[in-house]
Structures are given as structure tokens and as C-alpha cells.
Protein backbone atom coordinates (compact mmCIF):
# COMPACT_ATOMS: atom_id res chain seq x y z
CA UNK A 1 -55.83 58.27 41.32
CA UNK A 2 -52.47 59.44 40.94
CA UNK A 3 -49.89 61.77 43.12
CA UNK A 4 -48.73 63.67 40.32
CA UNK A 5 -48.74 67.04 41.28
CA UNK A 6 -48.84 68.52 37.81
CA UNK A 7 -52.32 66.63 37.22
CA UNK A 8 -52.90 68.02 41.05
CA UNK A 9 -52.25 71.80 39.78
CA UNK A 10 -54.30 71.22 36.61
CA UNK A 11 -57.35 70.60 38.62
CA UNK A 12 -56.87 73.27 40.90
CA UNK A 13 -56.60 75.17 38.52
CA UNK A 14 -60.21 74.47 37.00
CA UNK A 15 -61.24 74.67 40.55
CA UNK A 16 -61.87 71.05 40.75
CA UNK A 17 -62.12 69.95 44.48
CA UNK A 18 -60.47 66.66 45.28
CA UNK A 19 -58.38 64.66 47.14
CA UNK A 20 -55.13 62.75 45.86
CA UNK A 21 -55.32 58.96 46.42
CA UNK A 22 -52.05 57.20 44.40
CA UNK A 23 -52.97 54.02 42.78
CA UNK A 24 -49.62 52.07 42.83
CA UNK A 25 -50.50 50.14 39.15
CA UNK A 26 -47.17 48.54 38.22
CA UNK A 27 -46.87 50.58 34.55
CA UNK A 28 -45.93 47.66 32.44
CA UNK A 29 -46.37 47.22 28.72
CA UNK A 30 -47.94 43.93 27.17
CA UNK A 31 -46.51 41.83 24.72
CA UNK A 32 -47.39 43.91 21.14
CA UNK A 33 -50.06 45.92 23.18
CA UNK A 34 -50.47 49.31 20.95
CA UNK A 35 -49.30 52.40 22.51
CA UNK A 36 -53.07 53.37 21.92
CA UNK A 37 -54.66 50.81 24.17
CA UNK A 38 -51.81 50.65 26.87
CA UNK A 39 -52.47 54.30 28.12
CA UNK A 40 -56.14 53.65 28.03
CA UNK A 41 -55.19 50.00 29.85
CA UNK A 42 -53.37 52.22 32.77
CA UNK A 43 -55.46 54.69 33.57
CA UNK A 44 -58.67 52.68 33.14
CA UNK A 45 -56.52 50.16 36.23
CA UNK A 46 -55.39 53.07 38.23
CA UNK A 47 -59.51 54.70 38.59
CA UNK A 48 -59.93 50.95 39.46
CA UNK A 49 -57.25 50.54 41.88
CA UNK A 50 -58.98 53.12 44.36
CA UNK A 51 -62.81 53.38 43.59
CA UNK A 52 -63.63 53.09 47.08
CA UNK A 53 -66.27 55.57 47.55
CA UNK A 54 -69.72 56.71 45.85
CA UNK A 55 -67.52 59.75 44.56
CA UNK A 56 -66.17 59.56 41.08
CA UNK A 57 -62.66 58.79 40.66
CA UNK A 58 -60.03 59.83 37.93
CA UNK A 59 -57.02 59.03 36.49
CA UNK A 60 -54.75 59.56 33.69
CA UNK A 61 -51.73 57.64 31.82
CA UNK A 62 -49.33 59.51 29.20
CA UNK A 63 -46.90 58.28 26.88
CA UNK A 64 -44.51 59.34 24.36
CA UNK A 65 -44.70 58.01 20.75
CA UNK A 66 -41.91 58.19 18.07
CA UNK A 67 -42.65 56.21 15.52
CA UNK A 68 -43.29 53.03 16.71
CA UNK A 69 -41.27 53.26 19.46
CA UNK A 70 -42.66 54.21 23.03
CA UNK A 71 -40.90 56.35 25.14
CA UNK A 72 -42.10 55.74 29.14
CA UNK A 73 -40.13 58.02 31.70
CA UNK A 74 -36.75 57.03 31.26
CA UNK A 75 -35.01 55.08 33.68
CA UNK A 76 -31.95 57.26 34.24
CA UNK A 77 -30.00 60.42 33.04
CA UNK A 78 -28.38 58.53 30.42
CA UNK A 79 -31.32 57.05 29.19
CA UNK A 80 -33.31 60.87 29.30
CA UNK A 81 -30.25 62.13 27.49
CA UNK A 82 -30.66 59.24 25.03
CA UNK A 83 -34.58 60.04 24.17
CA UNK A 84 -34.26 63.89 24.25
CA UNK A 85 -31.53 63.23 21.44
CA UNK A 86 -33.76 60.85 19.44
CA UNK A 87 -36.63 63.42 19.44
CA UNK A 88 -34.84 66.69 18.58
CA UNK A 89 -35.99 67.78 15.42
CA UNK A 90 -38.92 65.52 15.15
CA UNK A 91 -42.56 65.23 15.66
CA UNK A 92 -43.76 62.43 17.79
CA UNK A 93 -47.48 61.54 19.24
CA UNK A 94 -48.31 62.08 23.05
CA UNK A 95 -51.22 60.21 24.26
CA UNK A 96 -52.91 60.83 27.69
CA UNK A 97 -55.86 58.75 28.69
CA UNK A 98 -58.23 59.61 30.96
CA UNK A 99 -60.50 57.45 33.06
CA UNK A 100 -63.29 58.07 35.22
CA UNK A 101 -65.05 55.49 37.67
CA UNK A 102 -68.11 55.35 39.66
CA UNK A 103 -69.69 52.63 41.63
CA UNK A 104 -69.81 49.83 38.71
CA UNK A 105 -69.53 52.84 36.01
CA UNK A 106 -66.63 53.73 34.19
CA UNK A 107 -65.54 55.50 30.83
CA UNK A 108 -62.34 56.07 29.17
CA UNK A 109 -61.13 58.91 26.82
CA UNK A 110 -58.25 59.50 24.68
CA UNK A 111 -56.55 62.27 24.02
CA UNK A 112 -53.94 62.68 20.96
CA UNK A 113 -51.45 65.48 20.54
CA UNK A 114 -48.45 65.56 17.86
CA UNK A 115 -45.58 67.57 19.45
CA UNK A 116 -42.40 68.99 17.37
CA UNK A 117 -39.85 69.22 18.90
CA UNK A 118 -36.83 72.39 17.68
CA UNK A 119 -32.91 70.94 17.06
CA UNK A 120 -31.26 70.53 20.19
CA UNK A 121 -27.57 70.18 20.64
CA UNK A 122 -26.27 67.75 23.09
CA UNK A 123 -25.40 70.09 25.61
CA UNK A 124 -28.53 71.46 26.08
CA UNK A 125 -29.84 68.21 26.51
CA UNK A 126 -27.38 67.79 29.01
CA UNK A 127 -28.24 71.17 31.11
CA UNK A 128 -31.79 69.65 30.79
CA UNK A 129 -30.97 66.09 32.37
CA UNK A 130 -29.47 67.91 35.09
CA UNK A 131 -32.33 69.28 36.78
CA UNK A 132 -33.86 65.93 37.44
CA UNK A 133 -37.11 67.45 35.31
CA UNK A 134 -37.12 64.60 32.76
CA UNK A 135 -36.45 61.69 34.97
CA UNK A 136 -40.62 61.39 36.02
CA UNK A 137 -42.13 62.29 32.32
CA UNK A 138 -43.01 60.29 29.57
CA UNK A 139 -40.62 61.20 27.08
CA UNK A 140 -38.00 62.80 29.32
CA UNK A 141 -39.47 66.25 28.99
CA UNK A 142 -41.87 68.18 30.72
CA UNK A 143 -43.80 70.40 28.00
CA UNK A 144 -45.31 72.09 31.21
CA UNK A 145 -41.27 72.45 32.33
CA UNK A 146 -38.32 74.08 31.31
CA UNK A 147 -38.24 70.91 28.63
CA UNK A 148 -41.16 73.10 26.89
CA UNK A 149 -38.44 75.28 25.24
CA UNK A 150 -37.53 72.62 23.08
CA UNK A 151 -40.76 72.58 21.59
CA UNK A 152 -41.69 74.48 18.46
CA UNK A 153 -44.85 73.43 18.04
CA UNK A 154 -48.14 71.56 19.28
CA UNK A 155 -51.09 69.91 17.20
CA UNK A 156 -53.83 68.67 19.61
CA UNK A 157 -55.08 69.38 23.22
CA UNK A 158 -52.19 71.23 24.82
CA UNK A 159 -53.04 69.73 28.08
CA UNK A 160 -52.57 66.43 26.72
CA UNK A 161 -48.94 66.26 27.74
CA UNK A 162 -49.02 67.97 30.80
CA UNK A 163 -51.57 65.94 32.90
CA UNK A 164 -55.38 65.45 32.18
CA UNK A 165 -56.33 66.92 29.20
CA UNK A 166 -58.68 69.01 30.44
CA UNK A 167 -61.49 69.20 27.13
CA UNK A 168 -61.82 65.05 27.92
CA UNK A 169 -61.66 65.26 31.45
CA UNK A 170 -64.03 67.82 31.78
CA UNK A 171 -66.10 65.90 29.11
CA UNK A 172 -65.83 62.63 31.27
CA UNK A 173 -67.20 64.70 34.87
CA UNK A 174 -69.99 66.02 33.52
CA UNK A 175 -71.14 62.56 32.05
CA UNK A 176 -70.73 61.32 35.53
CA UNK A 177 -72.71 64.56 36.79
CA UNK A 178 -69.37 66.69 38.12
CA UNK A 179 -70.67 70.18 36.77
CA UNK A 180 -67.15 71.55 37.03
CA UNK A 181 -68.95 75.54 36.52
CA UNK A 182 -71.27 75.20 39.52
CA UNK A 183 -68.74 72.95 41.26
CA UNK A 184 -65.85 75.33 41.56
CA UNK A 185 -64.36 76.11 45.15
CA UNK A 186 -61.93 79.40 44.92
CA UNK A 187 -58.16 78.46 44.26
CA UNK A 188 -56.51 78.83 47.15
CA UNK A 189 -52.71 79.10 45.63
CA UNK A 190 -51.48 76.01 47.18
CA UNK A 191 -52.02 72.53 45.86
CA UNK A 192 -54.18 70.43 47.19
């Protein structure tokens, strides 16, 4: 349930066969919802949004937590620029939720990473703002990217940032009977 093609390219690359349906869920935070419950909120909506079929459907939500303050994809340059600067040599949570529906069924995990980020001077930032990476991320930074050279470290499911985290989203298909070993189809190099 999402057009993402990083989450696309993460299940190709477990040899996942699927096809990409984009939910359309407005991405909008409640009043005082926890960062927590708002991922798990989103992607437990978008699975919703387009359960059509018998076949199981997924989805995912990520955001960016610095200290209490959640960081969505920015909503220009300036702004990117403004929450690369605020995380530079700092740790901050990422949370990716992942949700899988079938028929009347449906389970959602959480995934929890903590991410430090190296110093970073302005500059750099800038350089980084200009190649339109950060403007779709949670964050402003791709950890998949170019934006993973800021990052010195990782705590957590290194997926978790990058798309489905693939430990809970493998966890979550074979609860719902998708065996992804003896459901593999050969990757074919292209996205799907």
C-alpha cells in the first residue's frame, strides 16, 4: 500500500512478489497523539485503504524522532536544511510501522531504531538539500541515500529507516501464511 519505491526495492530484494497499489491516507498528526501510535495509526489506515482482495496487503509509516519533536518529510529545502541542522551531532529515534491486512485480519508491528547522526557543517547540508533526496523522507535524509554519510552510527533494525523493516515484515507474512523462502520469484533487476 504505498508507491515508495525504496519499500518497492526492499521487497524485491527479498524476492517478495507484489504489486504496488498507493493508498492516498492524508498523513496527519492528532492532537498529542505519540509519535509511537501515529506511525502505527498510518500504516495500520494505508493496509486498510486498499484491502481489496483475498491477498494480504502491507504497508509501512516512518518517522523521525528528536526528542519530543517529530520530524515528517519536510515541506521544503529550507525546512530540510532546518532539520538536517537540528540533528547533526545527535541521536534521534526512527520508527517504521508495519501493517499487514487480510480479509477482516490485520496486525501491526513496530520497529525502533536510534540513529546518530556525525557533525555536519551547513554547507554540506546545503549540497545535500540540493539533490531533492531529503524533500520525500522522514527526517530529511535518506539513510538508504547519499544522506547515509552523515550517519555514524545505527542501534536497531537497519531497515527500519529505509522502508519495511524487513525482521517485522517478514515476521508479519508468515503469520498471515506468506512463506517468503518458498515464495521467492528470481529478482529480475528492475523494480516492480
Amino acid at each position: 500500500a504505498s508507491s515508495s519505491p525504496r519499500r518497492a526495492e526492499l521487497l524485491a530484494q527479498i524476492g517478495i512478489s507484489f504489486c504496488v497499489k498507493a493508498a492516498g491516507i492524508p498523513e496527519v498528526r492528532r492532537h498529542n497523539e505519540p509519535p509511537e501510535d501515529y506511525v502505527c495509526r498510518l500504516a495500520t489506515e494505508k493496509a486498510t485503504a486498499v484491502a481489496e482482495s483475498p491477498l494480504p496487503v502491507l504497508a509501512a509509516d516512518t518517522t523521525v524522532v528528536l526528542n519530543d519533536e517529530m520530524l515528517e518529510k519536510p515541506l521544503s529545502k529550507e525546512d530540510g536544511k532546518r532539520m538536517l541542522s537540528c540533528l547533526q551531532g545527535r541521536s534521534h529515534k526512527v520508527l517504521t510501522a508495519v501493517s499487514v491486512k487480510c480479509g477482516s485480519r490485520q496486525e501491526t508491528e513496530l520497529a525502533k531504531a536510534i540513529v546518530m547522526f556525525r557533525e555536519v557543517d551547513e554547507t554540506e547540508i546545503a549540497y545535500y538539500c540540493d539533490t531533492g533526496e531529503p524533500l520525500d523522507k522522514a527526517g530529511a535524509y535518506g539513510i538508504q541515500g547519499i544522506g547515509g554519510v552523515f550517519v555514524r552510527g545505527m542501534f536497531g533494525e537497519p531497515r527500519t529507516g529505509a522502508g519495511p523493516p524487513l525482521v517485522e515484515t517478514n515476521q508479519l507474512l508468515q503469520r498471515f501464511g506468506v512463506d517468503v523462502w518458498r515464495n521467492r520469484v528470481a529478482p529480475t533487476g528492475s523494480t516492480p
